[in-house]
N, C-alpha and C. Protein backbone atom coordinates (compact mmCIF):
# COMPACT_ATOMS: atom_id res chain seq x y z
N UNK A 1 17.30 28.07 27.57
CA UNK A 1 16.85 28.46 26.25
C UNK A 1 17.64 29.67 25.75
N UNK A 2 17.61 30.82 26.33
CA UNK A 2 18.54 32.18 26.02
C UNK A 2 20.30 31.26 26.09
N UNK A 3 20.77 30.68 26.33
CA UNK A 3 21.86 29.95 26.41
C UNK A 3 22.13 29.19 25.22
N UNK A 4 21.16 28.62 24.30
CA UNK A 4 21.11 28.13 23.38
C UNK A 4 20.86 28.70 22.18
N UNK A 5 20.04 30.09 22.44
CA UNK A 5 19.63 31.10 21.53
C UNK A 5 20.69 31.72 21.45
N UNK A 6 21.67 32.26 22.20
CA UNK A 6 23.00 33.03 22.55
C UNK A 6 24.10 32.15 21.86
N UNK A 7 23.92 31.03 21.81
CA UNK A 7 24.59 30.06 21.13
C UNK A 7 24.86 30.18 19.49
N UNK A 8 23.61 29.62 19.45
CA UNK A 8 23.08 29.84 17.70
C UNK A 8 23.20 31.07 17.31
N UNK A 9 22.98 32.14 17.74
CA UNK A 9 23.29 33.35 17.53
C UNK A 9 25.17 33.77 17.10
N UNK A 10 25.93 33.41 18.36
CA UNK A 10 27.04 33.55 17.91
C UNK A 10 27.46 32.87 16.84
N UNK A 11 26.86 31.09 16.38
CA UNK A 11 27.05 30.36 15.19
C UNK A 11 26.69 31.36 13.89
N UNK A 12 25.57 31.97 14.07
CA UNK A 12 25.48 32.39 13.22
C UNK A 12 25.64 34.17 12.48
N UNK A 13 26.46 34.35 12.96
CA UNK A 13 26.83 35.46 13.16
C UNK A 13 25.94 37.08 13.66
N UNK A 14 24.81 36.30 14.42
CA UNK A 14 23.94 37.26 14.55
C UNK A 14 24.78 38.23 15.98
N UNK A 15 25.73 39.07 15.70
CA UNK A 15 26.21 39.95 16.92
C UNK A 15 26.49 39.58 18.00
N UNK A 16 25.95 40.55 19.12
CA UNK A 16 26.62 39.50 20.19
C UNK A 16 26.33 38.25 20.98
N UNK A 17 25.15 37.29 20.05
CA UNK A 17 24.91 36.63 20.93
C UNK A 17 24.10 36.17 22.22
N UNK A 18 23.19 37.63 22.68
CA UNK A 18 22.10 37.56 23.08
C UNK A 18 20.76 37.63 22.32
N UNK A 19 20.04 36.73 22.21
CA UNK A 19 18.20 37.12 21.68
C UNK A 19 17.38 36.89 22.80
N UNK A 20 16.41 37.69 22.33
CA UNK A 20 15.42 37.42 23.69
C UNK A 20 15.05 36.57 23.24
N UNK A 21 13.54 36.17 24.36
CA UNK A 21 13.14 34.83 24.16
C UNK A 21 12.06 34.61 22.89
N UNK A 22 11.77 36.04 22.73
CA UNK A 22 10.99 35.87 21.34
C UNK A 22 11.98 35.28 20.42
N UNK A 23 12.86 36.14 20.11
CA UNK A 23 13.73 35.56 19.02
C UNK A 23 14.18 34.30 18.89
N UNK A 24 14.77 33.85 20.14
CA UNK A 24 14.94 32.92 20.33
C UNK A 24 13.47 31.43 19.86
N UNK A 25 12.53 31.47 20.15
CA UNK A 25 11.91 30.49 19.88
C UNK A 25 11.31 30.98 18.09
N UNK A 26 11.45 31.72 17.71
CA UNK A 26 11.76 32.74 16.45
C UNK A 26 12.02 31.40 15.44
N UNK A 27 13.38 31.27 16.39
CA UNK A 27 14.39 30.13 15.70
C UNK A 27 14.38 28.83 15.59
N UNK A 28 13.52 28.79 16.75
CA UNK A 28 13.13 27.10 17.12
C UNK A 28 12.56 26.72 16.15
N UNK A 29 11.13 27.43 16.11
CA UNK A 29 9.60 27.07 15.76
C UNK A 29 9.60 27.14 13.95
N UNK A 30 10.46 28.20 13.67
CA UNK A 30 11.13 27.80 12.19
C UNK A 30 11.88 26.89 11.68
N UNK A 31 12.31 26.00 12.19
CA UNK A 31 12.88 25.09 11.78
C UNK A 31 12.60 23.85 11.44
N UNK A 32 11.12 23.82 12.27
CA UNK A 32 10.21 22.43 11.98
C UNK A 32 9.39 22.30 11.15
N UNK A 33 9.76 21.56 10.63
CA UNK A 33 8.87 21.18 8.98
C UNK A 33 7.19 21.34 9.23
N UNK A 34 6.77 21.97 8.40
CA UNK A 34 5.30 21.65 8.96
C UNK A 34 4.46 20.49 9.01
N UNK A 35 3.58 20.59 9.13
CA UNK A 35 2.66 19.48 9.74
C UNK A 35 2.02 18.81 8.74
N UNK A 36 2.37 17.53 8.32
CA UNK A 36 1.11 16.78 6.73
C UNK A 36 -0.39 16.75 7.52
N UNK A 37 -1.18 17.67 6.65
CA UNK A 37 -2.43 17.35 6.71
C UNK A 37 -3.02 15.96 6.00
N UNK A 38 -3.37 15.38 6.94
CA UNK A 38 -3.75 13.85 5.94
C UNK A 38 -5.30 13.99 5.21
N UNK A 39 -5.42 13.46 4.40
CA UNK A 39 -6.91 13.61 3.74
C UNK A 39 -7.61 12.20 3.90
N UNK A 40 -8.88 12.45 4.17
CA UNK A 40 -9.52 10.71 4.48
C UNK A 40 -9.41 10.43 2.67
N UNK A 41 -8.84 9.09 3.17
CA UNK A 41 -9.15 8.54 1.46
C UNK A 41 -7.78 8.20 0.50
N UNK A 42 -6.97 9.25 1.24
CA UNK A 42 -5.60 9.01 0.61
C UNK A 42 -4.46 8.87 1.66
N UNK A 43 -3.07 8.64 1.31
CA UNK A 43 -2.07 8.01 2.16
C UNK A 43 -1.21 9.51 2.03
N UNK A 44 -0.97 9.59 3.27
CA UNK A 44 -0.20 10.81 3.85
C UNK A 44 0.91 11.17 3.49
N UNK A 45 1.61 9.31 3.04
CA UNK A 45 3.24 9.38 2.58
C UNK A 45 3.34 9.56 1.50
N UNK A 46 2.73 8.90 0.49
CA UNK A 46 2.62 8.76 -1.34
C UNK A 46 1.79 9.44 -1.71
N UNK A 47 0.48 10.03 -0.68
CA UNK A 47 -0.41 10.84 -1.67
C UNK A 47 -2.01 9.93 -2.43
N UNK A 48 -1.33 8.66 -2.59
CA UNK A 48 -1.68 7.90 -3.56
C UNK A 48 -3.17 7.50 -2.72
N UNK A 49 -4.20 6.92 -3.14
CA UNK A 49 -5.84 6.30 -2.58
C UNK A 49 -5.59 5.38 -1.63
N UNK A 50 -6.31 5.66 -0.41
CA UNK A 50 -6.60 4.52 0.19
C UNK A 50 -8.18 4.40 -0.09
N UNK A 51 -8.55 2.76 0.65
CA UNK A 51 -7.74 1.69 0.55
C UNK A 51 -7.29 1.55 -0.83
N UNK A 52 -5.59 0.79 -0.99
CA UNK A 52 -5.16 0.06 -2.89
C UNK A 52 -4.73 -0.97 -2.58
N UNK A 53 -4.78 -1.50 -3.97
CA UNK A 53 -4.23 -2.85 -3.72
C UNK A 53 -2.93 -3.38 -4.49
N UNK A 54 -2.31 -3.67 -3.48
CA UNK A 54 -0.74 -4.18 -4.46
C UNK A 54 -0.29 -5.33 -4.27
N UNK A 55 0.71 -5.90 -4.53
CA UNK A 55 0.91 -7.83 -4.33
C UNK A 55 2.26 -7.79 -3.30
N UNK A 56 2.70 -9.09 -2.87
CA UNK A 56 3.48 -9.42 -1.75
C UNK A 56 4.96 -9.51 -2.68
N UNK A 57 5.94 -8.74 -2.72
CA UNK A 57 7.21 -8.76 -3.70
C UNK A 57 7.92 -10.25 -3.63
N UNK A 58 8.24 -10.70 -2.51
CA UNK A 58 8.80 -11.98 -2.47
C UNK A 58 7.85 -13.01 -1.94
N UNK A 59 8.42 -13.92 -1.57
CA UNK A 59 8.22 -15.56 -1.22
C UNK A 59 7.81 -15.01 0.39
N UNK A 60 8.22 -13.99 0.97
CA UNK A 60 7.82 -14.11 2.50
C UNK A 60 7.72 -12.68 3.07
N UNK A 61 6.81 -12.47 3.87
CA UNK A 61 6.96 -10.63 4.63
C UNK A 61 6.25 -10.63 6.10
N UNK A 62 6.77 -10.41 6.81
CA UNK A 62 6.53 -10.36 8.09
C UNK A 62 5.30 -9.23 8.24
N UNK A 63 4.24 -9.46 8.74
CA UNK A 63 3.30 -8.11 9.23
C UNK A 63 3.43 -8.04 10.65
N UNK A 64 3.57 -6.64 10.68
CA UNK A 64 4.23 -6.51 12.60
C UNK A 64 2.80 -6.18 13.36
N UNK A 65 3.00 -6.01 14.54
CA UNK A 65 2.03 -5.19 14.98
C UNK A 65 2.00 -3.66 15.27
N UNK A 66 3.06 -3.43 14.54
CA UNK A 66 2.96 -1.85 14.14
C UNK A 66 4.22 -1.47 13.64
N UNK A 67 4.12 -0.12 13.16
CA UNK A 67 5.27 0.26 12.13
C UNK A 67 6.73 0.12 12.39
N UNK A 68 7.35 -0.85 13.12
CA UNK A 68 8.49 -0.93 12.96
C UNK A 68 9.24 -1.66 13.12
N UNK A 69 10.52 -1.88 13.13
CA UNK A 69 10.98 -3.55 13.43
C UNK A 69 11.12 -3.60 14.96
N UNK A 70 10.80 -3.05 15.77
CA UNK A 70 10.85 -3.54 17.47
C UNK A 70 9.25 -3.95 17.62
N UNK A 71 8.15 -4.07 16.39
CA UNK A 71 6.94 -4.53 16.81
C UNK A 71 7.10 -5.86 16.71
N UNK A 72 6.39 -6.78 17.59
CA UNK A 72 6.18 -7.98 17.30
C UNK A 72 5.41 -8.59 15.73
N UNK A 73 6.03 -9.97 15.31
CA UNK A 73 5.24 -10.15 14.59
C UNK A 73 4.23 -10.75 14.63
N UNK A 74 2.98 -10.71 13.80
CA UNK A 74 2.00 -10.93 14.42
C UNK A 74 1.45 -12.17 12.91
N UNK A 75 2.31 -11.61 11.48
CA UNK A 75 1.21 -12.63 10.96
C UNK A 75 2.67 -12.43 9.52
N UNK A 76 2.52 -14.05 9.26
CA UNK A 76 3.54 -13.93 8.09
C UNK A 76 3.30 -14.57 6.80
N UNK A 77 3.16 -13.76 5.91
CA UNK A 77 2.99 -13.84 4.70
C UNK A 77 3.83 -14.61 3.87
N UNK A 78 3.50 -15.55 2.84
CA UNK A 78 4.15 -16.96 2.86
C UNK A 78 4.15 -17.16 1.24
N UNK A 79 3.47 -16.22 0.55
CA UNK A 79 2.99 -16.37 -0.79
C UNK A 79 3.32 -15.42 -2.00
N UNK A 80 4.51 -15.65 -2.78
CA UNK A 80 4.86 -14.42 -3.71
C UNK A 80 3.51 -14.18 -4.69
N UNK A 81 3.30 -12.77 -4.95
CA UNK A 81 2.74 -12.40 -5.75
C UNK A 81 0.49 -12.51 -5.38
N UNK A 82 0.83 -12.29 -3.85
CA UNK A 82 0.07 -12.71 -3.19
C UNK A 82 -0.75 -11.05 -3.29
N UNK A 83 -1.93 -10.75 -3.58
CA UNK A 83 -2.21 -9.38 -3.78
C UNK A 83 -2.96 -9.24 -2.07
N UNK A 84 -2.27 -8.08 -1.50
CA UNK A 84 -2.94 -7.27 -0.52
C UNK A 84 -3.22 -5.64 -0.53
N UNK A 85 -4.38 -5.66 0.48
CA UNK A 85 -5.47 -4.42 0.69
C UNK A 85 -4.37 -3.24 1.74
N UNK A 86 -3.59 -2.05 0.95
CA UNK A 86 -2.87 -1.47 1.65
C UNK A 86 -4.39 -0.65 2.16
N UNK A 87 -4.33 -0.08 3.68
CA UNK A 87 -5.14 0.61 4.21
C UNK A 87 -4.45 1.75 5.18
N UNK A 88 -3.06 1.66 5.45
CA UNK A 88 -2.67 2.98 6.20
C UNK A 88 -1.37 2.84 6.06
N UNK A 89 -1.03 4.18 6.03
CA UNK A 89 0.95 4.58 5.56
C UNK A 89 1.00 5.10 6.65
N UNK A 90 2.60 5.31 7.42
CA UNK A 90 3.30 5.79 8.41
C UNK A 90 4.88 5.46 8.25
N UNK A 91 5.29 6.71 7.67
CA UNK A 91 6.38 6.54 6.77
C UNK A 91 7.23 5.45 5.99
N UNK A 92 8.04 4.71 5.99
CA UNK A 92 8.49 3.33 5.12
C UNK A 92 7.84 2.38 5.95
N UNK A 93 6.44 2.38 6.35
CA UNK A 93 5.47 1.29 6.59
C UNK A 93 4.14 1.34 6.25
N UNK A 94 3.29 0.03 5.60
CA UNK A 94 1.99 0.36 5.10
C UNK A 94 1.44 -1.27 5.70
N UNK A 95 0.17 -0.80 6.36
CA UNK A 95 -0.62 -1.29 7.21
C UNK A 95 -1.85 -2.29 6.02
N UNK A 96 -1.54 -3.64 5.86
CA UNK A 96 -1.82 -4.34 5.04
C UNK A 96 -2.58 -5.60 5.20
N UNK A 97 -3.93 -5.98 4.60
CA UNK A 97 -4.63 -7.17 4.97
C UNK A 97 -4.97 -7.88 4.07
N UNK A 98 -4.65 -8.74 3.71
CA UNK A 98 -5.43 -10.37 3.13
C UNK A 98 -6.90 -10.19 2.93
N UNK A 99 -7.10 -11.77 2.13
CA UNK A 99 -8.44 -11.15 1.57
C UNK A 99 -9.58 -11.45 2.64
N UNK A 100 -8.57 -12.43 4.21
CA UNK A 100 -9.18 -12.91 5.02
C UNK A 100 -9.45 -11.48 6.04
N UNK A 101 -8.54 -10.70 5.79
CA UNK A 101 -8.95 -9.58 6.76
C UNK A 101 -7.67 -9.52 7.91
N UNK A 102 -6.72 -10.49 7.32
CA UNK A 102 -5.34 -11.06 8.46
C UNK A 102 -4.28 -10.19 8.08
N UNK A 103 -3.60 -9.52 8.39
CA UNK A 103 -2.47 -8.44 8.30
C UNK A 103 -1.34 -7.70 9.35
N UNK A 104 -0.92 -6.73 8.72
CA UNK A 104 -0.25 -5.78 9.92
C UNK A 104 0.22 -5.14 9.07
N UNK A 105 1.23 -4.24 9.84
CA UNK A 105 2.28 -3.33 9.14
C UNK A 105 3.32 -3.93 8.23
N UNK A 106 3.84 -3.58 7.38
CA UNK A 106 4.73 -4.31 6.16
C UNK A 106 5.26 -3.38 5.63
N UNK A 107 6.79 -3.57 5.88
CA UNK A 107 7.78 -2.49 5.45
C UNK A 107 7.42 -2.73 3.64
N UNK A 108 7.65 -1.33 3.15
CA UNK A 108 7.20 -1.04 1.90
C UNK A 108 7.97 -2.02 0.57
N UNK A 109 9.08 -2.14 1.52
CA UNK A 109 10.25 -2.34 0.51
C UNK A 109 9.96 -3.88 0.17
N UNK A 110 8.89 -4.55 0.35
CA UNK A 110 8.16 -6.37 0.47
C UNK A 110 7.42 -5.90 -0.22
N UNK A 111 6.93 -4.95 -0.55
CA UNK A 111 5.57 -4.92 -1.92
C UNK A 111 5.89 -4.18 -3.22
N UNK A 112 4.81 -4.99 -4.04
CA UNK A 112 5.04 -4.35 -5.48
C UNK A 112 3.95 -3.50 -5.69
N UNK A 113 3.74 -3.16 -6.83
CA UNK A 113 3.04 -2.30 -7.53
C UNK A 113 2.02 -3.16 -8.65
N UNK A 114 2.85 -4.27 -9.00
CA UNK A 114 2.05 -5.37 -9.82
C UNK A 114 0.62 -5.33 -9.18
N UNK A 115 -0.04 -5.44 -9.66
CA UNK A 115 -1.28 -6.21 -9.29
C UNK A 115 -1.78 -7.12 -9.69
N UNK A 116 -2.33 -8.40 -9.20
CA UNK A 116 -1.98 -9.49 -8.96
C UNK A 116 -4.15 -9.76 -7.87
N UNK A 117 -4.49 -10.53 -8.19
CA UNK A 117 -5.65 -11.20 -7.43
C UNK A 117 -5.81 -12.22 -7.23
N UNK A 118 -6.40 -12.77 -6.37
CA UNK A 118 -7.17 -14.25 -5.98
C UNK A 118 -8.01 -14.58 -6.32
N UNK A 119 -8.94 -16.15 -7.30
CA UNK A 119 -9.36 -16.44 -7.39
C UNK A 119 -10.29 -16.93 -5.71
N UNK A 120 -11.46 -16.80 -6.01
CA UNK A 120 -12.56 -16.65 -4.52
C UNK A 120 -13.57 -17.66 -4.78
N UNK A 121 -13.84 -18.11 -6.01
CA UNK A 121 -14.31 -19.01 -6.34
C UNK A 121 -14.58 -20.08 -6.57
N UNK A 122 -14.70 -21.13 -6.44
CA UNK A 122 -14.51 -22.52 -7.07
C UNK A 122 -14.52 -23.32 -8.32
N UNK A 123 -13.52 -22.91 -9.14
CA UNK A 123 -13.54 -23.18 -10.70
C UNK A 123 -14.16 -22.26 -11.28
N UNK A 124 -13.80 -21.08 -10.75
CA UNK A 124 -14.23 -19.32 -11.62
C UNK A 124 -14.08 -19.54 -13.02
N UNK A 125 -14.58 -19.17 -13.82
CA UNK A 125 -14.39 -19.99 -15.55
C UNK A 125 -13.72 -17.95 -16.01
N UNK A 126 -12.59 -18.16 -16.94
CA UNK A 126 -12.00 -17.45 -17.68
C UNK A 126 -13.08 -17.63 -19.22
N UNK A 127 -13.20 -16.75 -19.42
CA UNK A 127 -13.54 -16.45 -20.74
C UNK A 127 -12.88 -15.88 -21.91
N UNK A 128 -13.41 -15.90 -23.21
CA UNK A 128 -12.56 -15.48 -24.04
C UNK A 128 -12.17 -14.07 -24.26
N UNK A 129 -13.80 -12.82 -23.87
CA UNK A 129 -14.38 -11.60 -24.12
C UNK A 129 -14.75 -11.26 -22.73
N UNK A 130 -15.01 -10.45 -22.56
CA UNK A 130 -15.28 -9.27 -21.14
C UNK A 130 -16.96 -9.36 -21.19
N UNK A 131 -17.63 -11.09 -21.10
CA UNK A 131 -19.14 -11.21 -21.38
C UNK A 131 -19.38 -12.37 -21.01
N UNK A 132 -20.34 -12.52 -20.44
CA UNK A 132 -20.83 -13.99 -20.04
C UNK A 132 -21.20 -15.03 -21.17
N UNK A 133 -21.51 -14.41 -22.60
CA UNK A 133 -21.96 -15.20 -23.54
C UNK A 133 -20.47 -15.59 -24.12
N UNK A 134 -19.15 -14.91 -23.67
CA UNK A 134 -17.94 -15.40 -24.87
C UNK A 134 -17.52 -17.00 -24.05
N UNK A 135 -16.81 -17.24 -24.67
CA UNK A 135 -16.18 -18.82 -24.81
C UNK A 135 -15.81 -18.98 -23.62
N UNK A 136 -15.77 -20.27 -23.06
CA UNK A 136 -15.28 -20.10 -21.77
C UNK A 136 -14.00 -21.05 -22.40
N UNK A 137 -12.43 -20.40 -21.83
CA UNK A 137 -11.48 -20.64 -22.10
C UNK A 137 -10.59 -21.66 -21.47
N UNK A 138 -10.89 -21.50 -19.82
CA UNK A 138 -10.30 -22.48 -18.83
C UNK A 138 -10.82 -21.99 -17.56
N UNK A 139 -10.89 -23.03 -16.44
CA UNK A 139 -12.21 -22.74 -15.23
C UNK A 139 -10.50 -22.63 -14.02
N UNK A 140 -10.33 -21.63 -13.05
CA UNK A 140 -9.97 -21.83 -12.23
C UNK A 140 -10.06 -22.39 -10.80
N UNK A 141 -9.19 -22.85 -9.77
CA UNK A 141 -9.56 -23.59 -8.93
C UNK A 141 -9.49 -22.18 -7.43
N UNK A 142 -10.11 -22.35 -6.25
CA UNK A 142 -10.36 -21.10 -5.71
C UNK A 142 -8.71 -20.79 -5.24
N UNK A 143 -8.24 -20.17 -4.79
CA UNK A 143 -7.22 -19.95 -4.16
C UNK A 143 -6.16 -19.53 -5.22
N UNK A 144 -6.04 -19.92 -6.55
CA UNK A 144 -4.99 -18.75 -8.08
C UNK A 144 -4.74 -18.09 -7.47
N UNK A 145 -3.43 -17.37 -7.38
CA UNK A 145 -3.31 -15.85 -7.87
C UNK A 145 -3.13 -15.75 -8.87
N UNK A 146 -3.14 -14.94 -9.72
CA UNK A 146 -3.13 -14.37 -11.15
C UNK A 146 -2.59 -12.86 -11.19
N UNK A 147 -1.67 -12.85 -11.83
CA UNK A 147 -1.67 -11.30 -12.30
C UNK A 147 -2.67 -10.48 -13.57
N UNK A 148 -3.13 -9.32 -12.97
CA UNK A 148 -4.03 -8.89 -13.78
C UNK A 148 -3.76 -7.94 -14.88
N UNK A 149 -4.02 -8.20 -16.06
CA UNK A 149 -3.50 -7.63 -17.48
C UNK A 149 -4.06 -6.35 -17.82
N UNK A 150 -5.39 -6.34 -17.50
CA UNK A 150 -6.72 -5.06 -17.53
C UNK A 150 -7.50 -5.22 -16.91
N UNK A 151 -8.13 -4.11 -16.56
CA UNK A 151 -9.78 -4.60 -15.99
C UNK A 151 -10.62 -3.74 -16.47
N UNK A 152 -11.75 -3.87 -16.66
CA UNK A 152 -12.85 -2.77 -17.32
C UNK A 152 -14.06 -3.17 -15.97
N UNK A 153 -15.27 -2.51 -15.85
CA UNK A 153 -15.80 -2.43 -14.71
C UNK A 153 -16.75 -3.80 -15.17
N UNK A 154 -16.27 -4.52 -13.80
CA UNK A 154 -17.05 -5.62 -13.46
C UNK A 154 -16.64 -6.75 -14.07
N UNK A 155 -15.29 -7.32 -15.05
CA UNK A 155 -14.52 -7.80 -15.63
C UNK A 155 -12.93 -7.53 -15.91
N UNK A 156 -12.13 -8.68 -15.16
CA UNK A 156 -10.94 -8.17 -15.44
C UNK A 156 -10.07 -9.42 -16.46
N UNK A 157 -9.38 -8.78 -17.09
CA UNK A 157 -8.18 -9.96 -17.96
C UNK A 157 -7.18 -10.39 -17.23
N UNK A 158 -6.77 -11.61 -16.94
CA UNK A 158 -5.51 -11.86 -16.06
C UNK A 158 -5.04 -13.06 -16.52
N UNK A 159 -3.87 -13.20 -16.34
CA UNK A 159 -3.06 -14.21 -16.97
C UNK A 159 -3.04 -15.48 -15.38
N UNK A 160 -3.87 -16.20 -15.48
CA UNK A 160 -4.01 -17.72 -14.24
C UNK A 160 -2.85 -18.64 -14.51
N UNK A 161 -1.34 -19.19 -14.19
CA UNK A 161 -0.58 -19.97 -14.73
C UNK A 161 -0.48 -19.99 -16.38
N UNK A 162 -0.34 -19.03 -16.79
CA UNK A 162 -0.01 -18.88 -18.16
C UNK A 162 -1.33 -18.96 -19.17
N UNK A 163 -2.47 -19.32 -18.67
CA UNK A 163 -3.86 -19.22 -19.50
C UNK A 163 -4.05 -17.65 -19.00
N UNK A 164 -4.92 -17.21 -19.95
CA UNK A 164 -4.98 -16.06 -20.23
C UNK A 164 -6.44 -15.82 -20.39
N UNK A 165 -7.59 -14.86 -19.64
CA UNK A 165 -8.82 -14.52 -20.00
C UNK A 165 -9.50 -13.83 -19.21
N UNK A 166 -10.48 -13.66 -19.25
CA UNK A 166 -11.40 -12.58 -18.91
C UNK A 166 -12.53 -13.18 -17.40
N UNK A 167 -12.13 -13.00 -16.56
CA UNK A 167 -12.94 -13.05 -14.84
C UNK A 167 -13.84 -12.14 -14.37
N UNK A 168 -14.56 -12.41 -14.05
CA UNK A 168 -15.63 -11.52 -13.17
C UNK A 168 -15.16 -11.05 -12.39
N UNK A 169 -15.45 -9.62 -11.56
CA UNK A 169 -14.32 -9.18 -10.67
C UNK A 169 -15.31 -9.99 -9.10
N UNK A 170 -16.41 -10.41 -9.54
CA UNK A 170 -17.31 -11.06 -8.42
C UNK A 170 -16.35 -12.08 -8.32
N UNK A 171 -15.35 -12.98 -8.81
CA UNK A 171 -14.84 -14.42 -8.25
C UNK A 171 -13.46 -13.96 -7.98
N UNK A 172 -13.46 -13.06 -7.90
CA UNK A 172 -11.86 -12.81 -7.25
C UNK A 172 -11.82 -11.67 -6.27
N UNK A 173 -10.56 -11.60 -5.55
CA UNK A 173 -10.34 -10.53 -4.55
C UNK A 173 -9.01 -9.77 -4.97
N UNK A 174 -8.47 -8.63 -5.35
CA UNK A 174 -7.67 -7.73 -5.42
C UNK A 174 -7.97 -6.78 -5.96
N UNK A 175 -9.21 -6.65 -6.34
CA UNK A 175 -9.71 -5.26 -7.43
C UNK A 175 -10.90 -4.50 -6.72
N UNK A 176 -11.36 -3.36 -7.09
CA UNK A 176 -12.42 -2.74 -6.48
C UNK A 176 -13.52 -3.05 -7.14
N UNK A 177 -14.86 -3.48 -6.96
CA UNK A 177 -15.81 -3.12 -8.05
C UNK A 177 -15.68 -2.10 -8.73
N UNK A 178 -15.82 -1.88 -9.78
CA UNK A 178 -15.65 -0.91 -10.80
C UNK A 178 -14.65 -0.32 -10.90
N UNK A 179 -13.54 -0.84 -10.24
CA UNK A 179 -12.22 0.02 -10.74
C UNK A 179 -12.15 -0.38 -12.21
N UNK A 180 -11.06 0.33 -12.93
CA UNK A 180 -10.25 0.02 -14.14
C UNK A 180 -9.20 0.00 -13.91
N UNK A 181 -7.86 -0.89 -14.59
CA UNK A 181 -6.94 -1.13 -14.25
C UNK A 181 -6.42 -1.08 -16.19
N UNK A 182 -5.41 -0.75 -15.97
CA UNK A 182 -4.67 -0.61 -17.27
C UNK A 182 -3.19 -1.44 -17.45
């Protein structure tokens, strides 16, 4: 350690090259970034809420069994625009599940930001208005994804194969109860 401190010292023009060992770990212990305090509730890397929900970027994404590419894979995602439940970050990896509860780790760079849900229902009916009394517009079959346009609490707007209307957030899976989505 004094060999290495005596080192850095002469690098850096600190005289001749001896520090004691205080100084020496002086130097160490300053150099390491400090420590992220994580907060329950939010993601350590982005900051951003856990659990959120975002969609699958392409046609395919491997979920590992842990953050990195020497984990095995354990479950593979097969469906663009497929919305999943991010639940834990560990640097360019976020720990991600289906609406079945089936997941893993999933490098970041496979997901969007879109949000995007599943129909859960069996011929979930779209409406015209954010109300059970407006028009019913077109009925979906369970398994849609849809990307979602708005949501107001307990009703969201999403575009199902190009029909367009208003869902209960009860017949689908990618939204929170009472979130809002803009």
């Amino acid at each position: 350690m004094i060999w290495v401190a005596g080192l850095l010292g002469v690098l850096l023009g600190l005289g001749s090259g001896t520090l004691s060992a205080q100084e020496a770990d002086a130097l160490v212990t300053t150099d390491k970034p400090p420590e992220v305090q994580c907060q329950p509730d939010v993601g350590c890397v982005t900051n951003l809420p856990l659990p959120r929900f975002v969609s699958l970027k392409g046609s395919e994404g491997n979920a590992r069994r842990g953050p990195g590419l020497t984990h095995r894979i354990d479950w593979v995602f097969t469906r663009a625009g497929m919305p999943l439940k991010i639940t834990a970050e560990y640097e360019n990896w976020r720990r991600v599940e289906d609406s079945e509860g089936a997941g893993g780790w999933v490098h970041y760079s496979l997901l969007s930001g879109v949000r995007t849900v599943l129909v859960t229902l069996d011929m979930a009916e779209l409406r015209d208005g954010p109300d059970d009394t407006a028009p019913v517009v077109a009925q979906a079959e369970m398994g849609v994804v849809g990307r979602i346009l708005e949501c107001r609490p307990h009703w969201c707007r999403v575009s199902l194969d190009g029909t367009r209307g208003w869902i209960r957030t009860t017949a689908v899976w990618g939204v929170k109860e009472g979130e809002s989505v803009e």
